[in-house]
N, C-alpha and C. Protein backbone atom coordinates (compact mmCIF):
# COMPACT_ATOMS: atom_id res chain seq x y z
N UNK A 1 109.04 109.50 126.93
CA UNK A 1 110.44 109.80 127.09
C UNK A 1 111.16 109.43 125.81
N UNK A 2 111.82 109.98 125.44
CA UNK A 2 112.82 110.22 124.36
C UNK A 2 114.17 109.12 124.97
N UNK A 3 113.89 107.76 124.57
CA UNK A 3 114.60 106.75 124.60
C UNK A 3 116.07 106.59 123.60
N UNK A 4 115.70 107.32 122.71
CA UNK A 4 116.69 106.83 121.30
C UNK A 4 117.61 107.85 120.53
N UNK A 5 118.87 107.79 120.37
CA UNK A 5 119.75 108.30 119.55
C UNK A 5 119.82 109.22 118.54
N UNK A 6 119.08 108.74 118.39
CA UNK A 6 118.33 109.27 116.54
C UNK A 6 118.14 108.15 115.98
N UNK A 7 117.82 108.43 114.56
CA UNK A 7 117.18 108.38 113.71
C UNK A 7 118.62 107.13 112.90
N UNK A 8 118.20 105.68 113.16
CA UNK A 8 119.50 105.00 112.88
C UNK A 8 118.79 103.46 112.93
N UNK A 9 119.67 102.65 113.25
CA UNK A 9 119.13 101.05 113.16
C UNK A 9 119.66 100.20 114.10
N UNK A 10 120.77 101.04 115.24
CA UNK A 10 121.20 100.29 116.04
C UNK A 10 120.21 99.82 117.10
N UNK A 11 120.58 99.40 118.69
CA UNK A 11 119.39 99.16 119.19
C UNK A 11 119.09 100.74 120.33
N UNK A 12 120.08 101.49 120.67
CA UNK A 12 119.40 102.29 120.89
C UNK A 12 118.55 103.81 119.73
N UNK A 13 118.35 103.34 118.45
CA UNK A 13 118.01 104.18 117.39
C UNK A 13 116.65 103.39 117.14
N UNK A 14 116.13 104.51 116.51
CA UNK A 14 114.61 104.00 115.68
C UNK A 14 114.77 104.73 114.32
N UNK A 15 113.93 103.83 113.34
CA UNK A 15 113.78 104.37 112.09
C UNK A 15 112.03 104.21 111.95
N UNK A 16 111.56 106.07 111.82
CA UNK A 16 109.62 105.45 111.68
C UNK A 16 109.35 104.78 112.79
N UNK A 17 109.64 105.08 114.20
CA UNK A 17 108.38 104.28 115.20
C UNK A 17 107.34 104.64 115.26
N UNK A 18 106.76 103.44 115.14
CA UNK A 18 105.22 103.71 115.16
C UNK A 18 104.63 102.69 116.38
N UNK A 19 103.51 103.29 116.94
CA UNK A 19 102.56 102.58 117.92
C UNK A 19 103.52 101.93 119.40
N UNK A 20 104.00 102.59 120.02
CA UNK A 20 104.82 102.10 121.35
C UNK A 20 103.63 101.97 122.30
N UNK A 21 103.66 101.02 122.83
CA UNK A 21 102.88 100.65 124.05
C UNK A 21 103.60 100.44 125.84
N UNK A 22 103.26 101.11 126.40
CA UNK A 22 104.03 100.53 127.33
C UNK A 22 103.24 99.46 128.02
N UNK A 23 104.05 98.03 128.83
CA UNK A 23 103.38 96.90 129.16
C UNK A 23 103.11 97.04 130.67
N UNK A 24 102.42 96.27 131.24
CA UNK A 24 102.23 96.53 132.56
C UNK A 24 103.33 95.84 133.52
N UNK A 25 104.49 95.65 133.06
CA UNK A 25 105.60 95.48 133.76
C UNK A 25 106.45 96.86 133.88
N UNK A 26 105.73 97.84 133.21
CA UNK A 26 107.18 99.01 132.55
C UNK A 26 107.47 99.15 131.46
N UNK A 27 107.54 97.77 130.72
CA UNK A 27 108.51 97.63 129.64
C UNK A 27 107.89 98.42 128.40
N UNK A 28 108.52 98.65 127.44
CA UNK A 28 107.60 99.13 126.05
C UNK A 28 107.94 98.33 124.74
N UNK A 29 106.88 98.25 123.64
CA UNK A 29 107.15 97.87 122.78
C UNK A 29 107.04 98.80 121.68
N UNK A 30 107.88 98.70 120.45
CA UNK A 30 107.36 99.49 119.08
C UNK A 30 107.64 98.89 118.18
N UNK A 31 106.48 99.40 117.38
CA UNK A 31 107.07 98.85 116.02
C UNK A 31 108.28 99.60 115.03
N UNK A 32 109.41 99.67 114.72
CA UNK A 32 110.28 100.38 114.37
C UNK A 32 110.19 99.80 112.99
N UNK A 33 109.48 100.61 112.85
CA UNK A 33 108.65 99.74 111.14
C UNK A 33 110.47 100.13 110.07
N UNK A 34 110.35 100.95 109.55
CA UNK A 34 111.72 100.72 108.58
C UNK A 34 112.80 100.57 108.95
N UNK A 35 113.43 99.92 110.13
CA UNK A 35 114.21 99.39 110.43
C UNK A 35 113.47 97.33 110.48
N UNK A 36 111.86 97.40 110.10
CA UNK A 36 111.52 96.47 109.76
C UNK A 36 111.10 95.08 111.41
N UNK A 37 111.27 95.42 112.45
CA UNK A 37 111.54 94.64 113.17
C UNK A 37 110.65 95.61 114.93
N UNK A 38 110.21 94.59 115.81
CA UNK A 38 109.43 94.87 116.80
C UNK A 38 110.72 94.89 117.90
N UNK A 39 110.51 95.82 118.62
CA UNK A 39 111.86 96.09 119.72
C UNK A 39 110.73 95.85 121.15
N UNK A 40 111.05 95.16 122.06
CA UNK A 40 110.86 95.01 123.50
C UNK A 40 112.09 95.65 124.57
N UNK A 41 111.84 96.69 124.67
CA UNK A 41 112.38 97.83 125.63
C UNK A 41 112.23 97.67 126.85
N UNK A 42 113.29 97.28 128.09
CA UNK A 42 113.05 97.22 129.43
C UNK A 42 112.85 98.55 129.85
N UNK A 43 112.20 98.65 131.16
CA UNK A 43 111.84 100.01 131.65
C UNK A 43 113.59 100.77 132.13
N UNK A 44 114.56 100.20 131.87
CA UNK A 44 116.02 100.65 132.27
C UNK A 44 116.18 101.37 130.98
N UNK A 45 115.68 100.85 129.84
CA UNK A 45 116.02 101.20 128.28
C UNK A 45 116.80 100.59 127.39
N UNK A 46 117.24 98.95 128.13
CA UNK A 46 117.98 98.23 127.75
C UNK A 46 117.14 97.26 126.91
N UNK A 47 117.46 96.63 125.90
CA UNK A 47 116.57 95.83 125.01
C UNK A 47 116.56 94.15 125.69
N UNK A 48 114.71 94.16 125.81
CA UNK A 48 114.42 92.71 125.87
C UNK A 48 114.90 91.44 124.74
N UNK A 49 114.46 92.07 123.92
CA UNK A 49 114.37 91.30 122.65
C UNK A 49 113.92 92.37 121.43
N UNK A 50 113.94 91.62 120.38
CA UNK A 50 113.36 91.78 119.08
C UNK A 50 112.86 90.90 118.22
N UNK A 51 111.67 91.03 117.90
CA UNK A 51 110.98 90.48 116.58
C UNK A 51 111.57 91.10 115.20
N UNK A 52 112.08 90.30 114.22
CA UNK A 52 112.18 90.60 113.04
C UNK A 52 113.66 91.02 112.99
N UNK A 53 114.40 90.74 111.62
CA UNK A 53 115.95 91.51 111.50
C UNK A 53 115.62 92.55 111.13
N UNK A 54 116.70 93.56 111.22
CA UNK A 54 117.09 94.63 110.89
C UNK A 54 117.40 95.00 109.62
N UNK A 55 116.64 95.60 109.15
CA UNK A 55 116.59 96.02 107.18
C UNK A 55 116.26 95.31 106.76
N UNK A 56 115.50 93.77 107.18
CA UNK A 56 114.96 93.20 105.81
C UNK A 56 113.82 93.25 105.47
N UNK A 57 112.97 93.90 105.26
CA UNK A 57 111.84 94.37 105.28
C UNK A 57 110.88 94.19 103.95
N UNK A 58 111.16 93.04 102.66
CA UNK A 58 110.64 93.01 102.00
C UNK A 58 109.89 91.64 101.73
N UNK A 59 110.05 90.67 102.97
CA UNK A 59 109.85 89.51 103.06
C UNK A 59 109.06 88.93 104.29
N UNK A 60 108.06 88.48 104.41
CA UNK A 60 107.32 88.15 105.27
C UNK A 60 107.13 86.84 105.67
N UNK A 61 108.38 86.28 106.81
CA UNK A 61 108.60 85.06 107.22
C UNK A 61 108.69 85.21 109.17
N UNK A 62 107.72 85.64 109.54
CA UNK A 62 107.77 85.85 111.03
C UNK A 62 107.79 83.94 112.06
N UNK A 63 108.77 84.87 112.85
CA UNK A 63 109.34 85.78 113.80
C UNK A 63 110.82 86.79 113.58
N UNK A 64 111.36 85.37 112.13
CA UNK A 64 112.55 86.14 111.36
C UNK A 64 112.79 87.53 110.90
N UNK A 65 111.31 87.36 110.12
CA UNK A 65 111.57 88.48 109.27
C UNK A 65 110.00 89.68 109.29
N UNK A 66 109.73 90.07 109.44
CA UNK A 66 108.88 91.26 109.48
C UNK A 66 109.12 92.10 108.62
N UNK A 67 107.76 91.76 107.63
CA UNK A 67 107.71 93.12 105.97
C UNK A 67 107.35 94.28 106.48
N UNK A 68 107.60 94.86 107.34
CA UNK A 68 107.48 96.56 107.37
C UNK A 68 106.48 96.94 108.47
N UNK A 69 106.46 96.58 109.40
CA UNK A 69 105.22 96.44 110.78
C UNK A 69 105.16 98.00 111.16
N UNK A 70 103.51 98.07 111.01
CA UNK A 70 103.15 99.61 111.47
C UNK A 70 102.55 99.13 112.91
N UNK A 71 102.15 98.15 113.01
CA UNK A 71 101.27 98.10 114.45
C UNK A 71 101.47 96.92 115.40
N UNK A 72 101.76 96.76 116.73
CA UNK A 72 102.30 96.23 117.71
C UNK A 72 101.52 96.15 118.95
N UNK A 73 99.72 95.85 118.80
CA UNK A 73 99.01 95.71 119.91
C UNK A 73 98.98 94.90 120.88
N UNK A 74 98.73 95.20 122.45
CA UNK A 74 99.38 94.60 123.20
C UNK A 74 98.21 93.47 123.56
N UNK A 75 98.05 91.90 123.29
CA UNK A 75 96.57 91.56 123.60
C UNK A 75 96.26 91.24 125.24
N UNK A 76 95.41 90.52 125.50
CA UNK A 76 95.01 90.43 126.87
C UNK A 76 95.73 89.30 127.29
N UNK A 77 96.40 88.04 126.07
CA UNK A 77 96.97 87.13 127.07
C UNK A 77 98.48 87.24 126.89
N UNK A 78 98.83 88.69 126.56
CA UNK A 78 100.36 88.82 126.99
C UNK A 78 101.14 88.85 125.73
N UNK A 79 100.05 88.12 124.16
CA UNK A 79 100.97 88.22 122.80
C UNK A 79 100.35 89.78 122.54
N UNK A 80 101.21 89.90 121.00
CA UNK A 80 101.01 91.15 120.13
C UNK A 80 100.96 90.90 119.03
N UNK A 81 99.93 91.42 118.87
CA UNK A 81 99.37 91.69 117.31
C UNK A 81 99.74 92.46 116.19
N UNK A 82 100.34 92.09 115.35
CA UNK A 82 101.35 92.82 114.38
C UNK A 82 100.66 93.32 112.94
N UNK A 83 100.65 94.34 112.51
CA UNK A 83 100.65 94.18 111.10
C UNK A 83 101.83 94.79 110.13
N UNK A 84 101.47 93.54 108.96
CA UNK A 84 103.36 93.86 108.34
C UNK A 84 102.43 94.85 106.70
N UNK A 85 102.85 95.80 106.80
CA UNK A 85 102.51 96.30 105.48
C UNK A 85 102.67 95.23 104.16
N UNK A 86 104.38 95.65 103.90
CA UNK A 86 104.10 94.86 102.70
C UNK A 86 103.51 93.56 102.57
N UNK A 87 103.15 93.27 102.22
CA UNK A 87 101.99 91.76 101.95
C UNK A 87 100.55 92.29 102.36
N UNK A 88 100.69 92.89 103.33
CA UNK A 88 99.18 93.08 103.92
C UNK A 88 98.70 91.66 105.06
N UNK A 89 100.30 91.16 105.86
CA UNK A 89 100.06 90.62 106.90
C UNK A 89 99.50 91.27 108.36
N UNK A 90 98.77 89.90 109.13
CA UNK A 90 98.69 90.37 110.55
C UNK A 90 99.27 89.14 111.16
N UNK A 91 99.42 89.18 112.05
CA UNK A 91 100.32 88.29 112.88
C UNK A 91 99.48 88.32 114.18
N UNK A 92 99.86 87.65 115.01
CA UNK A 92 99.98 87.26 116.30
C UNK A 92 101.21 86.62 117.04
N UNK A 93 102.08 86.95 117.61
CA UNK A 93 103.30 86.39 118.25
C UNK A 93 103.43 86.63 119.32
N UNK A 94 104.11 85.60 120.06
CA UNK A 94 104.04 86.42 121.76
C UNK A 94 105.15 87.11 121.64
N UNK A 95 105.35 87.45 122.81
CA UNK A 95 106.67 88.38 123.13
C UNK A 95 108.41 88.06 122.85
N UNK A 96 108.00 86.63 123.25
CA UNK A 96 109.93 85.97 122.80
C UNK A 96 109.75 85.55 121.25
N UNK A 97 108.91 86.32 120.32
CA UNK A 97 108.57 85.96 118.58
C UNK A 97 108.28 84.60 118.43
N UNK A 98 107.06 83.69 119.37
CA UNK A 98 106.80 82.85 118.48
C UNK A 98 105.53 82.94 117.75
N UNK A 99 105.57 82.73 116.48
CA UNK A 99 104.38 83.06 116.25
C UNK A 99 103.08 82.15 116.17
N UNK A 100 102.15 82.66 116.52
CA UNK A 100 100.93 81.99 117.24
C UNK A 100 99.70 81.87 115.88
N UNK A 101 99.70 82.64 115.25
CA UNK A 101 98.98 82.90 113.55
C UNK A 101 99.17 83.65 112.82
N UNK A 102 99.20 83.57 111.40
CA UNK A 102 99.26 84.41 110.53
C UNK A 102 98.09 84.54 109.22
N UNK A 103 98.10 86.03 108.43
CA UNK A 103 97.05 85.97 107.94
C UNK A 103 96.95 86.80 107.05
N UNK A 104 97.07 86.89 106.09
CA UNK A 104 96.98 87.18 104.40
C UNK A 104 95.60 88.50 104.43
N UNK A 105 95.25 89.21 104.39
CA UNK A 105 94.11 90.16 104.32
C UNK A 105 94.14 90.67 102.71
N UNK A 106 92.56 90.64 102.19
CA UNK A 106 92.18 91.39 101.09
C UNK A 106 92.36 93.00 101.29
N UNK A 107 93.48 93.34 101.34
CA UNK A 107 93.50 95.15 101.67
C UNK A 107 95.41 95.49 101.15
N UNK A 108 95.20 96.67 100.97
CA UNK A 108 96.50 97.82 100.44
C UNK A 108 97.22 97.74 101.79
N UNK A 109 96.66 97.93 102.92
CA UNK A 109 97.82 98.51 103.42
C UNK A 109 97.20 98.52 105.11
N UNK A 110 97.09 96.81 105.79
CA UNK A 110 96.51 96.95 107.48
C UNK A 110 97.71 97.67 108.14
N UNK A 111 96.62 98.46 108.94
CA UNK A 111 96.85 99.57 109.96
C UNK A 111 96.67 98.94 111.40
N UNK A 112 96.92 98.94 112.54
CA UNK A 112 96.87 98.95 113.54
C UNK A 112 95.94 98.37 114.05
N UNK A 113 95.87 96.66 113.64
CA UNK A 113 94.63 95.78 114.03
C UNK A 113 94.70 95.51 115.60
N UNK A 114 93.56 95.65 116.36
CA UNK A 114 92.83 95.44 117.61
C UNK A 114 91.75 94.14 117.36
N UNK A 115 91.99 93.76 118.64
CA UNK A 115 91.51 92.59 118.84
C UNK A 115 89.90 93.00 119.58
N UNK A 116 88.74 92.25 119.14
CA UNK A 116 87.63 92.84 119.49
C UNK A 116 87.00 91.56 120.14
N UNK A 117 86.87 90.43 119.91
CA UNK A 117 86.25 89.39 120.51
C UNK A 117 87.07 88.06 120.39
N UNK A 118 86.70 86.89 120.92
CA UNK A 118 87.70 85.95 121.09
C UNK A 118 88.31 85.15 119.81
N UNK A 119 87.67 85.29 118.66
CA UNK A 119 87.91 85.15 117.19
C UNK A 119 88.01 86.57 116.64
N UNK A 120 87.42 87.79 117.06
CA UNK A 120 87.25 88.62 115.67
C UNK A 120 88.32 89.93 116.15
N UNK A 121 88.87 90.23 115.19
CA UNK A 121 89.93 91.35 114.82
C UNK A 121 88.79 92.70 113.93
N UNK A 122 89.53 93.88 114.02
CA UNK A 122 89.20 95.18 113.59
C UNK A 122 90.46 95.65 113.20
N UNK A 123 90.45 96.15 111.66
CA UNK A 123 91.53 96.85 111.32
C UNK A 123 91.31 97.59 110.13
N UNK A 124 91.97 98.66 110.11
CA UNK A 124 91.86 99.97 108.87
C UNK A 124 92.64 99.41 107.97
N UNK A 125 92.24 99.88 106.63
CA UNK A 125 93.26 99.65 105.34
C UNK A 125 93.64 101.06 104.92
N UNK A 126 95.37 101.59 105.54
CA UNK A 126 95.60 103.05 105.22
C UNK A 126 95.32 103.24 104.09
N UNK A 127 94.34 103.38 102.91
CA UNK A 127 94.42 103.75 101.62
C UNK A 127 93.49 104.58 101.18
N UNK A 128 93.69 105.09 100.06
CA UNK A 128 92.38 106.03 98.92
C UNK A 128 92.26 105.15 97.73
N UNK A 129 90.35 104.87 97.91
CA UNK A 129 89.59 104.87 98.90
C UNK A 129 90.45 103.96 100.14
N UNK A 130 89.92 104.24 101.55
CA UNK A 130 90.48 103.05 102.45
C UNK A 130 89.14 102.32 103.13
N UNK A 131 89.56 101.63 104.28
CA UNK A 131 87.93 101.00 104.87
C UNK A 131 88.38 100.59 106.25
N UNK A 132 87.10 100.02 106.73
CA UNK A 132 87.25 98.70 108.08
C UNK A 132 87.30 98.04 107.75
N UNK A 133 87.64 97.13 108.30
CA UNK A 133 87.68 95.29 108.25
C UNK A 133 87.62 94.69 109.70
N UNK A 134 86.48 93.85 109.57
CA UNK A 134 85.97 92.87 110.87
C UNK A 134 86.59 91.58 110.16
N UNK A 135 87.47 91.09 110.73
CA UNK A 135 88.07 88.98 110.40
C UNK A 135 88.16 88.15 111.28
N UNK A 136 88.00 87.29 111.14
CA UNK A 136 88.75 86.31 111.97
C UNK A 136 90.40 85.81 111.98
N UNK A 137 90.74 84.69 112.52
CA UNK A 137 91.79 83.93 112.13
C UNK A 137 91.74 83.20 110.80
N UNK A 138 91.10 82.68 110.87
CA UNK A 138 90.70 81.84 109.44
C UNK A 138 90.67 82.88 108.21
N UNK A 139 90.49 84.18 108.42
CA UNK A 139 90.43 84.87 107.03
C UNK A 139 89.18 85.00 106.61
N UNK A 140 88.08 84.71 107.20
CA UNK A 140 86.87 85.39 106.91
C UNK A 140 86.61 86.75 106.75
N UNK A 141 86.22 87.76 106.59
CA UNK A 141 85.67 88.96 106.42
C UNK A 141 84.31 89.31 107.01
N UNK A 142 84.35 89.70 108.33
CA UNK A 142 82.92 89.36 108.79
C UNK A 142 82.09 90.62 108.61
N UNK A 143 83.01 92.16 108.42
CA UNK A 143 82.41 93.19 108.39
C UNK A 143 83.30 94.10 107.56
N UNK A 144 82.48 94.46 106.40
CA UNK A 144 83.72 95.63 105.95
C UNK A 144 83.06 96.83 105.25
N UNK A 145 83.68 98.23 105.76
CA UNK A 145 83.01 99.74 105.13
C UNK A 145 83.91 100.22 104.47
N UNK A 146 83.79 100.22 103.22
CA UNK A 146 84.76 101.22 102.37
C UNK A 146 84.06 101.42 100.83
N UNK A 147 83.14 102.39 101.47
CA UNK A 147 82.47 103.44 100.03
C UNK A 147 84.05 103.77 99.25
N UNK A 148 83.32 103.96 98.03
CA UNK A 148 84.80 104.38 97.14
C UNK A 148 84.50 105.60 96.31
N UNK A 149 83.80 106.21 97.40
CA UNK A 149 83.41 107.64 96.82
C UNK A 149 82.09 108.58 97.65
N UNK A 150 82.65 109.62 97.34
CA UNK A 150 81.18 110.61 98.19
C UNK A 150 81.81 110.53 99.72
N UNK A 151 80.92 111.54 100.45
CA UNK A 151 80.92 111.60 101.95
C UNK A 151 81.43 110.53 102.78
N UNK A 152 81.53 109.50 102.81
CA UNK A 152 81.30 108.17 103.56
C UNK A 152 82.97 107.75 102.98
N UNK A 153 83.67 107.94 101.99
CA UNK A 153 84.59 107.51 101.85
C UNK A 153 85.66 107.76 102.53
N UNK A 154 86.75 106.62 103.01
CA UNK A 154 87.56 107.54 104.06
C UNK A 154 88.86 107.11 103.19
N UNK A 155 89.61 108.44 103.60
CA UNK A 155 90.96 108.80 102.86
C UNK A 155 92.22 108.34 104.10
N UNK A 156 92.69 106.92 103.99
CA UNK A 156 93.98 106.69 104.70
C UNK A 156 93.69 106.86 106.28
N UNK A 157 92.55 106.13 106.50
CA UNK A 157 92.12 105.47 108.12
C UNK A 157 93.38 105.22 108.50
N UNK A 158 93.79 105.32 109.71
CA UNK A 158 94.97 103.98 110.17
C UNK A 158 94.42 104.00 111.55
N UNK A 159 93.41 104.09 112.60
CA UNK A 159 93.12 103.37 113.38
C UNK A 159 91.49 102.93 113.64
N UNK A 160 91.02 102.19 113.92
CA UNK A 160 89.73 102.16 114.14
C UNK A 160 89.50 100.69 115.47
N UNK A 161 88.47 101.54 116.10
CA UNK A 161 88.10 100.92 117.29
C UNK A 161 86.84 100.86 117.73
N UNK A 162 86.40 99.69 118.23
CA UNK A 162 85.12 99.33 118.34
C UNK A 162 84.77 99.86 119.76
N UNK A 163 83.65 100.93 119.89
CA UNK A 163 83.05 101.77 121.27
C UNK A 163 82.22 100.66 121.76
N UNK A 164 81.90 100.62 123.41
CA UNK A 164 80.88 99.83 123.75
C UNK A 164 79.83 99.52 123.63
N UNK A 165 79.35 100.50 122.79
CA UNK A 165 77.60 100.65 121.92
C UNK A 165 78.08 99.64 121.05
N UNK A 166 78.94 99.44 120.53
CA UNK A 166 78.61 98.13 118.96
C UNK A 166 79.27 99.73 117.54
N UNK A 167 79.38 100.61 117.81
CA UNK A 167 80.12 101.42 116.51
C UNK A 167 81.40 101.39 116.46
N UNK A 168 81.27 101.82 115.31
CA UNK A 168 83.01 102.12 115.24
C UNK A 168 83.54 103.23 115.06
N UNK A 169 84.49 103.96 115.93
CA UNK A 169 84.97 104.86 115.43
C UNK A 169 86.52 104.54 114.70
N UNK A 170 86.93 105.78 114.09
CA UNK A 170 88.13 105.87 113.28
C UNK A 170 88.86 107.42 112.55
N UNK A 171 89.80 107.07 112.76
CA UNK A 171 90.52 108.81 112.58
C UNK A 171 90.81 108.65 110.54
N UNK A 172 90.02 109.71 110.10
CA UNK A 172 90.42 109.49 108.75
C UNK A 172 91.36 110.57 108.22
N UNK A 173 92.61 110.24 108.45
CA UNK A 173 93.80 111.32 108.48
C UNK A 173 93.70 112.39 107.32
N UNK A 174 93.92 111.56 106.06
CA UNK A 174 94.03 112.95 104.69
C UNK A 174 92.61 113.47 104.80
N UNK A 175 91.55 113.02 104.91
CA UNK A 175 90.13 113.67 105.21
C UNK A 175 89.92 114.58 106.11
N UNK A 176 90.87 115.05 107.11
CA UNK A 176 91.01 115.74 108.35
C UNK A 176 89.35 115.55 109.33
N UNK A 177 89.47 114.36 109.19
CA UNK A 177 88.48 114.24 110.21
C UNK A 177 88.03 113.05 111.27
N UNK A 178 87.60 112.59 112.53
CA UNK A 178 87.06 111.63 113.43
C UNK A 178 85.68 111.33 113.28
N UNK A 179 85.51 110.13 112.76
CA UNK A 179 84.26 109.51 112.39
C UNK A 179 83.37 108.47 112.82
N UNK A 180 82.83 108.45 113.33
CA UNK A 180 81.91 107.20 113.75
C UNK A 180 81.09 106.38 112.60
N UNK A 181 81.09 105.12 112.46
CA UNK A 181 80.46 104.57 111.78
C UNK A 181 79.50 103.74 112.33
N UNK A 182 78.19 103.42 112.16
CA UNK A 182 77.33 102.43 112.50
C UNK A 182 77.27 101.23 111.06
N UNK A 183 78.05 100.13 112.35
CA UNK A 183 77.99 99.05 111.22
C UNK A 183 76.28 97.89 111.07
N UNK A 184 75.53 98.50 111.47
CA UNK A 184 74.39 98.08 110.98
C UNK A 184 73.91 98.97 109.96
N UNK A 185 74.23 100.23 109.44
CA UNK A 185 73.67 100.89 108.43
C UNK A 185 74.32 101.24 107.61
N UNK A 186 76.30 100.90 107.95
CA UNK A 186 77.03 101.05 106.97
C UNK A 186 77.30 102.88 106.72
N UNK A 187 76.72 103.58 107.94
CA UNK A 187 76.58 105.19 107.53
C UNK A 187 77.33 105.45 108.61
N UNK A 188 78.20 106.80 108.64
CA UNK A 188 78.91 107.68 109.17
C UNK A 188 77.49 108.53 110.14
N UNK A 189 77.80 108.33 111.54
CA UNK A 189 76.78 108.60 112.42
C UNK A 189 77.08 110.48 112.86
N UNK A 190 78.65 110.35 113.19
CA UNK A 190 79.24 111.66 113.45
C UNK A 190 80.15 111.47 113.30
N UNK A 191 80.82 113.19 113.38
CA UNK A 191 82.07 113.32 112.91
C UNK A 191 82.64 114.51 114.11
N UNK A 192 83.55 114.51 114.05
CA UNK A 192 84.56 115.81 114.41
C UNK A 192 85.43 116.46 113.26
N UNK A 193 85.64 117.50 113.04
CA UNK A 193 86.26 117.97 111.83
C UNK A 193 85.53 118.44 110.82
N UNK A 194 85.62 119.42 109.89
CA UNK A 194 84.89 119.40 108.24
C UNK A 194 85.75 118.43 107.65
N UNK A 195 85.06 117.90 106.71
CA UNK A 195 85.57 117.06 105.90
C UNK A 195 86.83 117.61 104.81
N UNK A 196 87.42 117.01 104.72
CA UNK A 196 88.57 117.60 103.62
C UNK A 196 89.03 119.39 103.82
């Protein structure tokens, strides 16, 4: 449903929403990335709350401030998982913005990190070349695919998700194509699409 005004910064407007979830109360969340800040939407359409101010988007001091959030996953114990572009933060905060961890990533540009096991995160780096990334909290790097050239390279991923077999799939947007990866061989298993 078409909740919003247009294209603005008040609270019934969005600027760039990206990733709305609805919660199992009704409610929805988005990330209203260039307006910079996470909106919690009652199922009436009246605003819960918000993570982050409005336009400040070049500074990464959460729950205050949110550098440019493309992704707003909803986890299993009720927080959301954020990622702030500029810096190349991910977050964790619950719902009334407190935040629970934060985390610095070696990447251009996290996309829409999912939570995969009780320490480990999965997330795309939108870029050319781009990749996966398996981390923890701590900032480890437990798994990462990003050829920087040939077949296997992916052009501006922004989601990837771990199937119940143990692969990964991921949509590689400028590549026009859906890809599976096997992270024991590091190879593209299948695809949907021709490549480019």
């Amino acid at each position: 449903r078409n909740t919003h005004a247009g294209r603005g910064w008040a609270f019934n407007q969005l600027n760039q929403p990206d990733d709305a979830y609805r919660l199992k109360d009704g409610s929805v969340i988005v990330a209203d990335a260039k307006n910079c800040r996470i909106l919690h939407i009652n199922a009436d359409e009246t605003v819960a709350g918000q993570i982050g101010t409005t336009g400040r988007c070049k500074t990464h001091r959460p729950p205050e401030l949110i550098a440019y959030p493309n992704g707003d996953t909803p986890l299993a114990n009720g927080n959301i998982l954020v990622s702030e572009i500029h810096g190349s933060w991910v977050d964790e905060l619950t719902l009334g913005g407190k935040l629970v961890w934060s985390l610095k990533l070696p990447m251009n540009y996290p996309s829409d990190p999912q939570q995969i096991g009780p320490d480990k995160y999965l997330v795309a780096d939108y870029s050319r070349p781009g990749g996966i990334y398996e981390f923890n909290r701590e900032g480890q790097i437990l798994y990462k695919y990003a050829p920087t050239s040939g077949e296997g390279m992916l052009d501006h991923p922004s989601l990837a998700v771990l199937l119940p077999n143990g692969l990964i799939a991921t949509n590689d947007d400028h590549r026009q194509r859906v890809v599976i990866i096997d992270p024991t061989t590091s190879t593209i298993v299948w695809q949907y699409g021709q490549t480019d």
